[in-house]
Protein backbone atom coordinates (compact mmCIF):
# COMPACT_ATOMS: atom_id res chain seq x y z
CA UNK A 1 0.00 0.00 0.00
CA UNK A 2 1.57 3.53 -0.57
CA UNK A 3 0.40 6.32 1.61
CA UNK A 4 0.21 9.00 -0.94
CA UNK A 5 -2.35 6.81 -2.61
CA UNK A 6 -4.06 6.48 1.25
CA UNK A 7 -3.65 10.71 1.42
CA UNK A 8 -5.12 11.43 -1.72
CA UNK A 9 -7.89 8.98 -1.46
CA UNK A 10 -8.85 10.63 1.96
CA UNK A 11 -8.54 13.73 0.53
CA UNK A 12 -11.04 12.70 -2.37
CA UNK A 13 -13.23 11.26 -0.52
CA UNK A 14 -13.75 14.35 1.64
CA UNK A 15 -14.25 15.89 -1.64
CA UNK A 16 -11.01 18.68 -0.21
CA UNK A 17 -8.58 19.83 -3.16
CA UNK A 18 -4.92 20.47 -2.76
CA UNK A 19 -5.45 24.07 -2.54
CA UNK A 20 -7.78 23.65 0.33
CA UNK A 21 -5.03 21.43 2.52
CA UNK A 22 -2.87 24.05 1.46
CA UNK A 23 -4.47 26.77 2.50
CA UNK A 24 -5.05 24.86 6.26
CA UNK A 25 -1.74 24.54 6.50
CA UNK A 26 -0.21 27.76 5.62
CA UNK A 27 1.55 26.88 2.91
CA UNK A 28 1.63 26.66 -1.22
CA UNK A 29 -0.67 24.46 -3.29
CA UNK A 30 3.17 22.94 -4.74
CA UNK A 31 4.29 22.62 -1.35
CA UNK A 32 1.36 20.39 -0.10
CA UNK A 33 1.67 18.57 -3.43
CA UNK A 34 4.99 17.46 -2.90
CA UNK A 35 3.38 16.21 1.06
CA UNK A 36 1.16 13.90 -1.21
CA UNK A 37 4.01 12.68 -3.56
CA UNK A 38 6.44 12.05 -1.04
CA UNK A 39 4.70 11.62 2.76
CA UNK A 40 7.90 10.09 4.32
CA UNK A 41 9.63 13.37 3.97
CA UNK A 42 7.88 15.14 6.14
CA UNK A 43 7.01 15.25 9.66
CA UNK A 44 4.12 13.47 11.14
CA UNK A 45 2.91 16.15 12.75
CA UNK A 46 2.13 17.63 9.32
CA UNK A 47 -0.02 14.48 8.86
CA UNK A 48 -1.85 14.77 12.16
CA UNK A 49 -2.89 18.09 10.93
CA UNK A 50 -4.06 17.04 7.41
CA UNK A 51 -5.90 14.02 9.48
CA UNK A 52 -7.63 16.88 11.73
CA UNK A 53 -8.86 19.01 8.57
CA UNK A 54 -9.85 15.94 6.92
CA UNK A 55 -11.62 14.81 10.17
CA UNK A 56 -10.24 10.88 9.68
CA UNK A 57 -11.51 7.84 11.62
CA UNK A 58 -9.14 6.19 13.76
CA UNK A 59 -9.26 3.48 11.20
CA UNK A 60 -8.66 5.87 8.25
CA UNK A 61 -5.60 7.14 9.96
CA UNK A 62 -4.44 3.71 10.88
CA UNK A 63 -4.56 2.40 7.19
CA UNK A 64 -2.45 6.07 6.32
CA UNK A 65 -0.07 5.15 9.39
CA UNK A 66 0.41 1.35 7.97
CA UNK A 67 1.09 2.49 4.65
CA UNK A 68 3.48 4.86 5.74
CA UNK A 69 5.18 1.86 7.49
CA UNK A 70 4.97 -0.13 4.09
CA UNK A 71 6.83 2.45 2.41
CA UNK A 72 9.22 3.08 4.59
CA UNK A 73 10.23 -0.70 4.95
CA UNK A 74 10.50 -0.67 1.07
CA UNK A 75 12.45 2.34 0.93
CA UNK A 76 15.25 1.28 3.49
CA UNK A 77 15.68 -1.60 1.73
């Protein structure tokens, strides 16, 4: 599982654009876009904030959380 694909499907499904995560956060609609295409750059606390605006489940955050672990496994090896 990748955890941009988790992000953006959470995102969709809230029916939120980039510009409006952007705009939460305080920063540019390229800046959040690089948050979705590479999540394990960036601090989690970044991601509890995007799971606040989108107003995620505990299980919706654990799927994003596991995926995030999936990725990072793969990219460390």
């Amino acid at each position: 599982m990748n955890a941009s694909l988790v992000i953006k499907g959470l995102r969709r499904s809230r029916m939120k654009t980039q510009n409006d995560l952007a705009k939460y956060l305080n920063v540019s609609r390229t800046t959040y876009f690089n948050y979705e295409q590479e999540p394990l750059k960036y601090n989690l606390k970044v991601w509890m904030k995007v799971m606040e605006y989108l107003e995620c489940t505990d299980l919706e955050f654990n799927k994003f959380l596991n995926a995030l672990k999936q990725d990072y496994l793969s990219y460390k090896k």
